[in-house]
Structure formats: C-alpha cells, structure tokens
PDB file of N, CA and C in Angstrom:
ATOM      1  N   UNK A   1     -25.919  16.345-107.997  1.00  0.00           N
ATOM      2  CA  UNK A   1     -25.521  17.734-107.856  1.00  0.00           C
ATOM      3  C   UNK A   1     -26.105  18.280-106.549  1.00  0.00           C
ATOM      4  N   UNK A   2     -25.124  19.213-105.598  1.00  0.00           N
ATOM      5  CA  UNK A   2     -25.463  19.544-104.636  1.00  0.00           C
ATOM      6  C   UNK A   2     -26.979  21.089-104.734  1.00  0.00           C
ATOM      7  N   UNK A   3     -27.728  20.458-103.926  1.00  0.00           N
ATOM      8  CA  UNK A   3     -28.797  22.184-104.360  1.00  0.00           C
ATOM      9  C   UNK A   3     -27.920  23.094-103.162  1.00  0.00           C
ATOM     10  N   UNK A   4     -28.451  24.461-103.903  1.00  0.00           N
ATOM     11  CA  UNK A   4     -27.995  25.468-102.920  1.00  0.00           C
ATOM     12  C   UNK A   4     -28.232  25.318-101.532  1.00  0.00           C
ATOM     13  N   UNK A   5     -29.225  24.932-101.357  1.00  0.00           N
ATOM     14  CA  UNK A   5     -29.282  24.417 -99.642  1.00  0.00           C
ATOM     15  C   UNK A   5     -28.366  23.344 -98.741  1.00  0.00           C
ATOM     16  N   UNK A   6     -27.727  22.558 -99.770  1.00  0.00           N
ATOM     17  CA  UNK A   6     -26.877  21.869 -99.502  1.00  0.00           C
ATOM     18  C   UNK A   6     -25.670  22.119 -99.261  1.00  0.00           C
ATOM     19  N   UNK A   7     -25.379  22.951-100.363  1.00  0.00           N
ATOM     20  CA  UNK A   7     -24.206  24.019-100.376  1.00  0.00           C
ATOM     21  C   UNK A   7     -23.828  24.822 -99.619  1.00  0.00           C
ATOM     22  N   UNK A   8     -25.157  25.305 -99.099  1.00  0.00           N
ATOM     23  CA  UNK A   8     -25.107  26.081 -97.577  1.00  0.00           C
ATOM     24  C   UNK A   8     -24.854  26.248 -96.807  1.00  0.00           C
ATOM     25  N   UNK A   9     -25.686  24.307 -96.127  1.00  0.00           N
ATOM     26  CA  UNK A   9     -25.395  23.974 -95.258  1.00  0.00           C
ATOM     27  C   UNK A   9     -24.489  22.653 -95.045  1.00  0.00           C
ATOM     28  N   UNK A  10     -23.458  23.011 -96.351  1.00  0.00           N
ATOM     29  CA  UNK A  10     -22.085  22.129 -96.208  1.00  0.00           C
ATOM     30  C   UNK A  10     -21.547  23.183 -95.406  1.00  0.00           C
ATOM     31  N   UNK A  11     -21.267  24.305 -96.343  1.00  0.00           N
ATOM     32  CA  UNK A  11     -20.526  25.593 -95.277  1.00  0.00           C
ATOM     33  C   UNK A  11     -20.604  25.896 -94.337  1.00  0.00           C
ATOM     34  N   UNK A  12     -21.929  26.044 -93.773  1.00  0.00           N
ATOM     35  CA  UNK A  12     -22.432  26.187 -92.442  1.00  0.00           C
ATOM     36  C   UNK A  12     -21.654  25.115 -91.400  1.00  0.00           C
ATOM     37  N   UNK A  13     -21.895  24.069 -92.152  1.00  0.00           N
ATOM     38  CA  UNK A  13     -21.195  22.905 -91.234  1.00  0.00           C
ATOM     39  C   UNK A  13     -19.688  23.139 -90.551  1.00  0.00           C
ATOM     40  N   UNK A  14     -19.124  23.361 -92.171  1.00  0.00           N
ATOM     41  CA  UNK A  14     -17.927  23.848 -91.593  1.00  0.00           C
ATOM     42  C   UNK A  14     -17.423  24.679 -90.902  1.00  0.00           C
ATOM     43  N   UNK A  15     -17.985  25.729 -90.829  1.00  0.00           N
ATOM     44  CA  UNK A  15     -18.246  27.173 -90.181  1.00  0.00           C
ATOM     45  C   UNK A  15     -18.349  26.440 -88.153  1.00  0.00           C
ATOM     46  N   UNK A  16     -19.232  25.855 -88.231  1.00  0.00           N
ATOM     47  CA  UNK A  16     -19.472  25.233 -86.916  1.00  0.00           C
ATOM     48  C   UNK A  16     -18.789  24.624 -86.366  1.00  0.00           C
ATOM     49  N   UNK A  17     -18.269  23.616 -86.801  1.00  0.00           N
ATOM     50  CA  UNK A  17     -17.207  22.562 -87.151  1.00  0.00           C
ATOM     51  C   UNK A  17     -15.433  23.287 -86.458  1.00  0.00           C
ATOM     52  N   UNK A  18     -15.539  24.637 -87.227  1.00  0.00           N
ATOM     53  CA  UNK A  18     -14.239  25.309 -87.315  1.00  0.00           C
ATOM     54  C   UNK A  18     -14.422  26.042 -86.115  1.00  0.00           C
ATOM     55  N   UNK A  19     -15.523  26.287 -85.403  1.00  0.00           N
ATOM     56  CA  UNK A  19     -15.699  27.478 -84.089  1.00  0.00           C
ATOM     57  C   UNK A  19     -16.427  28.565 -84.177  1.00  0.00           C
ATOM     58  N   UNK A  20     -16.560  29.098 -85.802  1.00  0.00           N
ATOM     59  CA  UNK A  20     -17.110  29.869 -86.106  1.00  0.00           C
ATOM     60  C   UNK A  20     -18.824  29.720 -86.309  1.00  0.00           C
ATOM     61  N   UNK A  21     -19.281  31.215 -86.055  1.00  0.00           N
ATOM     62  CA  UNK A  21     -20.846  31.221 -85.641  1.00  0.00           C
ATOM     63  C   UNK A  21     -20.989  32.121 -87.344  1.00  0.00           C
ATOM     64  N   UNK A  22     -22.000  31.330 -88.500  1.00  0.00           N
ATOM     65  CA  UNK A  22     -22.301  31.869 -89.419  1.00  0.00           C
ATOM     66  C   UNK A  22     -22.837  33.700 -89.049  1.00  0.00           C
ATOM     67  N   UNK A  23     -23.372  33.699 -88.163  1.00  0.00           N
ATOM     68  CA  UNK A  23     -24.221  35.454 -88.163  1.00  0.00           C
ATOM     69  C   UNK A  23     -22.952  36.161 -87.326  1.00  0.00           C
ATOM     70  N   UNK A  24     -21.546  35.742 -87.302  1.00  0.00           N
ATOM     71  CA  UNK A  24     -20.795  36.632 -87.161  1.00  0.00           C
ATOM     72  C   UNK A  24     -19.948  37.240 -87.781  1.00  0.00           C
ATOM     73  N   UNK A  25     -20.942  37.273 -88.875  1.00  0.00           N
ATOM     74  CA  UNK A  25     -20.239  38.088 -90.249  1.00  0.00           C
ATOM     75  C   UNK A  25     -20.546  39.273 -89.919  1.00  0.00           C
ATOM     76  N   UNK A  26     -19.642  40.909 -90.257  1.00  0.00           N
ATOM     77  CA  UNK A  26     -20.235  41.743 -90.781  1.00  0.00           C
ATOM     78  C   UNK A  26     -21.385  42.544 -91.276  1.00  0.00           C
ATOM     79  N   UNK A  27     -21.519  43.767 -91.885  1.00  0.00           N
ATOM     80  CA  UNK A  27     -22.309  43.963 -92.338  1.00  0.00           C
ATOM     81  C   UNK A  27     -22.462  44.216 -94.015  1.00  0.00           C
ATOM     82  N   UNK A  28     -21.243  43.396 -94.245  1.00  0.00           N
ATOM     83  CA  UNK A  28     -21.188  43.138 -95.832  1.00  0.00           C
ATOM     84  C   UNK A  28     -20.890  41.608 -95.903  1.00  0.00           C
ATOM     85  N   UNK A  29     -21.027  41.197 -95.087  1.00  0.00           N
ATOM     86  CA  UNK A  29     -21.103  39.813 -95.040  1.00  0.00           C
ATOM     87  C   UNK A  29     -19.667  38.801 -94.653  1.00  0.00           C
ATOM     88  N   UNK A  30     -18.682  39.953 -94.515  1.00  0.00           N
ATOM     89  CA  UNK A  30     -17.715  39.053 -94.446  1.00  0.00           C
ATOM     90  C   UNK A  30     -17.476  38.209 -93.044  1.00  0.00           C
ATOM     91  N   UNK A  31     -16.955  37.211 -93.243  1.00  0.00           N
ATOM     92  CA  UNK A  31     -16.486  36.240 -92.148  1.00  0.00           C
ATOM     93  C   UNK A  31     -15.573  36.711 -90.956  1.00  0.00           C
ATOM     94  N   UNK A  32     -15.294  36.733 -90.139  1.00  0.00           N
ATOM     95  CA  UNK A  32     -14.014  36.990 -89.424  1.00  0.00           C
ATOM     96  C   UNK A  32     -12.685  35.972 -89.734  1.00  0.00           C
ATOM     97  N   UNK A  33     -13.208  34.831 -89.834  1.00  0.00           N
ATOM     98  CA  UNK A  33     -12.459  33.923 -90.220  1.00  0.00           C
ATOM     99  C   UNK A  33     -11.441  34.407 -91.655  1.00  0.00           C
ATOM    100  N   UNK A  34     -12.186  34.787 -92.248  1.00  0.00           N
ATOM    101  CA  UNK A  34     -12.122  35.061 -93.724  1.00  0.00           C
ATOM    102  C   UNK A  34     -10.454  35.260 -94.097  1.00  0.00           C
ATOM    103  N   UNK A  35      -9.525  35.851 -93.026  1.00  0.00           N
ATOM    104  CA  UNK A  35      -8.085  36.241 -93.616  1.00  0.00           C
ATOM    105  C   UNK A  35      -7.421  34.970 -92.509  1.00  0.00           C
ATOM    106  N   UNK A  36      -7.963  34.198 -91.866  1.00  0.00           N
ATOM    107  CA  UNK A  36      -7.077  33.364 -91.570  1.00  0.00           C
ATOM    108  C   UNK A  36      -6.490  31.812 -92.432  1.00  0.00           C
ATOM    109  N   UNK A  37      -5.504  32.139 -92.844  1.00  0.00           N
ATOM    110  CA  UNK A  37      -5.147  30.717 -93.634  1.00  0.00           C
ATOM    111  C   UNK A  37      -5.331  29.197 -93.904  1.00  0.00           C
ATOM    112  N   UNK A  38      -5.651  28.919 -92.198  1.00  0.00           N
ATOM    113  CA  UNK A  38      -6.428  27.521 -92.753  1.00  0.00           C
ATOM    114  C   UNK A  38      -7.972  27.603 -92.632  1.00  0.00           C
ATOM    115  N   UNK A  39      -8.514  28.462 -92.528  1.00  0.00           N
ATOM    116  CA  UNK A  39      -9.783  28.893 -93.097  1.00  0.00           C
ATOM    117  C   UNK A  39      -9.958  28.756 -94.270  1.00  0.00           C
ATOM    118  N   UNK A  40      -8.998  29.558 -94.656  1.00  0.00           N
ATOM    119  CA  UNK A  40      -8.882  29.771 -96.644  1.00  0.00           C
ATOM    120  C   UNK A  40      -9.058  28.452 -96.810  1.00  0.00           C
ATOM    121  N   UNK A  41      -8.222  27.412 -96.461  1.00  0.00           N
ATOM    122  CA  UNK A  41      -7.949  26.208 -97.153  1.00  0.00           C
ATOM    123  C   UNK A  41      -8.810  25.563 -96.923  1.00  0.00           C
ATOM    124  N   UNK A  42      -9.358  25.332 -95.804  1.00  0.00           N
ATOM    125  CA  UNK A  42     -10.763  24.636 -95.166  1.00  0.00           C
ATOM    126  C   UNK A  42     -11.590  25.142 -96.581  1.00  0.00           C
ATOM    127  N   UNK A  43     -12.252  26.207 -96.990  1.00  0.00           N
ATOM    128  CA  UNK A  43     -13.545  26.920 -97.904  1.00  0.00           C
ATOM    129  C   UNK A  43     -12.918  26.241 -99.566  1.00  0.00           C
ATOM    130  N   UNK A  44     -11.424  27.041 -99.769  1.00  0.00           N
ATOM    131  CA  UNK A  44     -10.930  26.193-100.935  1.00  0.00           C
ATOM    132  C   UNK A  44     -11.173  24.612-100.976  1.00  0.00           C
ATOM    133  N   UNK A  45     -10.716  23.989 -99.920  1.00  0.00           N
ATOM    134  CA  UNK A  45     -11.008  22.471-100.130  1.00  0.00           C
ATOM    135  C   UNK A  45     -12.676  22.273-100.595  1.00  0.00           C
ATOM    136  N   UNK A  46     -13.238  22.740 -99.967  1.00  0.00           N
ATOM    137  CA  UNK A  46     -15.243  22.692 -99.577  1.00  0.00           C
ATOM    138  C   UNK A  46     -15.611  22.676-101.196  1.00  0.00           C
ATOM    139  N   UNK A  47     -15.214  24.134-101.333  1.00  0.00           N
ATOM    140  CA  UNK A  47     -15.702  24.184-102.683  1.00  0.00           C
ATOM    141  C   UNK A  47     -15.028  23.472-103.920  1.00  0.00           C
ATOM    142  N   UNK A  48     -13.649  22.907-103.787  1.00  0.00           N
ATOM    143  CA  UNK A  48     -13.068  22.371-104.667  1.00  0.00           C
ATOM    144  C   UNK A  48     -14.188  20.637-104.747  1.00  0.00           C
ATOM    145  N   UNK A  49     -14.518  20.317-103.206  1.00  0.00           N
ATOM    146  CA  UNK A  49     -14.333  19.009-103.156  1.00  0.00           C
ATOM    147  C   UNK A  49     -16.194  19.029-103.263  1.00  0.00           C
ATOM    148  N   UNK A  50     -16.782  19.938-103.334  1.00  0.00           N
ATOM    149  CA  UNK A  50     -18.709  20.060-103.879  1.00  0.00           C
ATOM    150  C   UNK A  50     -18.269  19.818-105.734  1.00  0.00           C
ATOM    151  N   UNK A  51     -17.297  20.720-106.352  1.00  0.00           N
ATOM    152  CA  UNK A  51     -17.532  20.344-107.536  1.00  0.00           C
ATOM    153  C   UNK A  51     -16.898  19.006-108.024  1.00  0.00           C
ATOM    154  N   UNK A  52     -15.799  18.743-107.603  1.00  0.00           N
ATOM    155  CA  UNK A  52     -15.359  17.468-107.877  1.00  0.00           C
ATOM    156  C   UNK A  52     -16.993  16.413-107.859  1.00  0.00           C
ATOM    157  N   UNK A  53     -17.569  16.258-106.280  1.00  0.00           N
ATOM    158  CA  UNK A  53     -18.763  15.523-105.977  1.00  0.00           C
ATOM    159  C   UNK A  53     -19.478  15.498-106.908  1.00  0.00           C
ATOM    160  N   UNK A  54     -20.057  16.509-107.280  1.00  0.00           N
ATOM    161  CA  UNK A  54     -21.017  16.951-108.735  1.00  0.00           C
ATOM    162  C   UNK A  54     -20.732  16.350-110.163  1.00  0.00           C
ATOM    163  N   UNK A  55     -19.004  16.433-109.893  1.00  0.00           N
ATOM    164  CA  UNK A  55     -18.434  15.888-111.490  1.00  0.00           C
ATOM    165  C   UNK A  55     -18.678  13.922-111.397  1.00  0.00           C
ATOM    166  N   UNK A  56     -18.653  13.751-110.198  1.00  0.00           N
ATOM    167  CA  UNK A  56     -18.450  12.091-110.008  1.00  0.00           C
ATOM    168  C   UNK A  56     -17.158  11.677-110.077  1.00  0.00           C
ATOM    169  N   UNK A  57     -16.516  12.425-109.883  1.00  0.00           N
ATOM    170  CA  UNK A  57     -15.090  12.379-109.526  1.00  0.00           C
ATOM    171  C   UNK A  57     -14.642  11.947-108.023  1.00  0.00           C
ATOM    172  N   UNK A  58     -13.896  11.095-107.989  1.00  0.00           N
ATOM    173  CA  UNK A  58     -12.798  11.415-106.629  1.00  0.00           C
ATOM    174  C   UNK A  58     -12.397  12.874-105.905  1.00  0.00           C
ATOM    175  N   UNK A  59     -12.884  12.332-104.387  1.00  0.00           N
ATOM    176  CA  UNK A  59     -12.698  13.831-103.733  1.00  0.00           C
ATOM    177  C   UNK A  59     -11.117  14.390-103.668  1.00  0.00           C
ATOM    178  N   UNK A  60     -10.292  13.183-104.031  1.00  0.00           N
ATOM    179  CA  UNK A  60      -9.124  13.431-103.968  1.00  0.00           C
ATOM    180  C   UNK A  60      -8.354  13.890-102.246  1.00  0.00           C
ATOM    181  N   UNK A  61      -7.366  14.465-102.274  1.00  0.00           N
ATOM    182  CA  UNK A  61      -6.510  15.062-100.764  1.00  0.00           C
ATOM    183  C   UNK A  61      -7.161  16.122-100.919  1.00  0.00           C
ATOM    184  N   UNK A  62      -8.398  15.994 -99.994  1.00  0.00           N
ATOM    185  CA  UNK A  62      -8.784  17.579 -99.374  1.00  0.00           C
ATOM    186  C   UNK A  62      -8.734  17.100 -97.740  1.00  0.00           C
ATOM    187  N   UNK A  63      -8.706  18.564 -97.407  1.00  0.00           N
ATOM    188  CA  UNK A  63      -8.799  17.641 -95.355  1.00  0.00           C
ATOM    189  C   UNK A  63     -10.300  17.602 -95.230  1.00  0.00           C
ATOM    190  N   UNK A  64      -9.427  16.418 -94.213  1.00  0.00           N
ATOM    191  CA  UNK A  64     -10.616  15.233 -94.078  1.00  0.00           C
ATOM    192  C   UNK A  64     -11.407  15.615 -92.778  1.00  0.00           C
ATOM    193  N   UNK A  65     -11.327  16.527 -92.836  1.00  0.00           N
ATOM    194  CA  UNK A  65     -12.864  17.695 -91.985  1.00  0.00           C
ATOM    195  C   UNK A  65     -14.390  17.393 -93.062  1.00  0.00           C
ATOM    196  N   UNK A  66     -13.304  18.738 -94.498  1.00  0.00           N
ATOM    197  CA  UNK A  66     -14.344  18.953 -95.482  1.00  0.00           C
ATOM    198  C   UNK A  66     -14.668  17.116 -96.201  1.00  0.00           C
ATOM    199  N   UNK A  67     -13.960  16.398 -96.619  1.00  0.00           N
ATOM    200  CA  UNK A  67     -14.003  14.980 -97.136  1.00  0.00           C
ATOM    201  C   UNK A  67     -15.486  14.738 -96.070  1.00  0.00           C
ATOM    202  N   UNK A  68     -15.323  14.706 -94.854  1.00  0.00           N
ATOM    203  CA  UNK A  68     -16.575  14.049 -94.172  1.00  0.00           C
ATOM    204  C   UNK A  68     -17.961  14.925 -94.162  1.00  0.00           C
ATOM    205  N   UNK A  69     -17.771  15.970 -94.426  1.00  0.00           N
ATOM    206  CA  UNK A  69     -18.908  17.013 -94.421  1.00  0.00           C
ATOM    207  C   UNK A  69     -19.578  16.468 -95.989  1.00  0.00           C
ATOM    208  N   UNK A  70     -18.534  16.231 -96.954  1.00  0.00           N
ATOM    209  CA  UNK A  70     -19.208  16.673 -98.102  1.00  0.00           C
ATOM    210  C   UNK A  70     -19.952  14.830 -98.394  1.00  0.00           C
ATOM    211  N   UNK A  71     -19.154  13.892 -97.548  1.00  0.00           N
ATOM    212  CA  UNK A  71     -19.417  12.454 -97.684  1.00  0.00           C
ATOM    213  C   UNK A  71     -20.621  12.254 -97.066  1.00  0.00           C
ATOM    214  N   UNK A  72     -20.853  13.077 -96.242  1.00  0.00           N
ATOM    215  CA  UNK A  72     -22.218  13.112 -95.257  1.00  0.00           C
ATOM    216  C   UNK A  72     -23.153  13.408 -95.726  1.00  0.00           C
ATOM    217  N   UNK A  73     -23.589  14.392 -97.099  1.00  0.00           N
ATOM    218  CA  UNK A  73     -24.406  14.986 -97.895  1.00  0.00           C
ATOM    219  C   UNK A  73     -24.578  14.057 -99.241  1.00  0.00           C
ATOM    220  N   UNK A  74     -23.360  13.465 -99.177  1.00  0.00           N
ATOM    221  CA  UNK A  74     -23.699  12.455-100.745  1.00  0.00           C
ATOM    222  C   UNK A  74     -24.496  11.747-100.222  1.00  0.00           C
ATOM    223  N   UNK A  75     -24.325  10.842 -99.085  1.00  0.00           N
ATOM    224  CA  UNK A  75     -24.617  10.014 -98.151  1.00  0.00           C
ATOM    225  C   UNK A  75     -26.450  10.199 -98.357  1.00  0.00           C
ATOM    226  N   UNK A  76     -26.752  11.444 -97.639  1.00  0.00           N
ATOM    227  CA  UNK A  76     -28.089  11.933 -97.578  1.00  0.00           C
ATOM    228  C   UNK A  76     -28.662  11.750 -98.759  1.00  0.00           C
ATOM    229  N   UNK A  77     -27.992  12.296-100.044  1.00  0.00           N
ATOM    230  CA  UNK A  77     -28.590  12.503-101.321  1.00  0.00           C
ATOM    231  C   UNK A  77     -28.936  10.937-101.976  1.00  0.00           C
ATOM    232  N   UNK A  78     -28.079   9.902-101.465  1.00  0.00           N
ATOM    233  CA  UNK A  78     -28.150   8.903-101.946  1.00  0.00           C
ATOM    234  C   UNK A  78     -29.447   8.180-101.892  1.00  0.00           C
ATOM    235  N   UNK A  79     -29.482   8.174-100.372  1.00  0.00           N
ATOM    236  CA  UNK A  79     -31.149   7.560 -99.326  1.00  0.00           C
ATOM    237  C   UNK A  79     -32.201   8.765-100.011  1.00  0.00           C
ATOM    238  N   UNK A  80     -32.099  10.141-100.532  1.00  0.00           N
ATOM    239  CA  UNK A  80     -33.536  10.740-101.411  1.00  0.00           C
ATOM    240  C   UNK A  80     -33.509   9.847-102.251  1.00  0.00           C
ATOM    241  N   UNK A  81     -32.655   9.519-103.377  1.00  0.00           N
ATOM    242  CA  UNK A  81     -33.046   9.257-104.610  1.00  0.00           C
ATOM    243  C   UNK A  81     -33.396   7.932-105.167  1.00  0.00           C
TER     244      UNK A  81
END
C-alpha cells in the first residue's frame, strides 16, 4: 500500500512530468491545470492506477506516463521491504 507520502509524491511527479509547478495552485488550492482534459485523465488514471497497485491488481490501460510513475514507486517499495 502506497503511504501518503508516496501518494504525494506520485502526483507531484506527475504534476512535473506534465509542466506543471505543484505551488502554482491558488489560494484554495486549486491547480491551474485542474479544467484541462488530459489533466483530468492524467489524475483519474494516477489515482485509479495507486488503488488498483494497492489491490495487487493489474494496472491495466492507464497512460503510460502514470503506468511508469506508479511502476517506479512499487519498484522502490519492493527494495524497502
């Protein structure tokens, strides 16, 4: 199971990854990114493809941005344990 720090800094990754700078959110936190569409799908995939990871499931067709972000963290978690 991913810890919140992981979770974080899966997003973060992507955030970076995508062009976007995490502290250029708002002051309620929102993203700028936030209403653009393959953004959406980029965060939907992320989070679809952290719980799948967690379940021990197949990441299944997510794009293979988020697939390598989240393969990179199993990866890590593997060499802790």
């Amino acid at each position: 199971m991913f810890s919140k720090d992981e979770v974080e800094a899966i997003l973060n990754e992507l955030r970076q990854q995508w062009g976007g700078d995490p502290g250029d959110s708002d002051p309620e936190g929102h993203h700028p990114m936030g209403n653009n569409p393959e953004w959406e799908k980029l965060l939907r995939d992320a989070y679809l493809g952290m719980a799948r990871a967690d379940a021990g499931v197949a990441l299944g067709e997510l794009d293979p941005r988020v697939t390598a972000i989240i393969q990179k963290y199993q990866q890590q978690a593997a060499h802790k344990a």
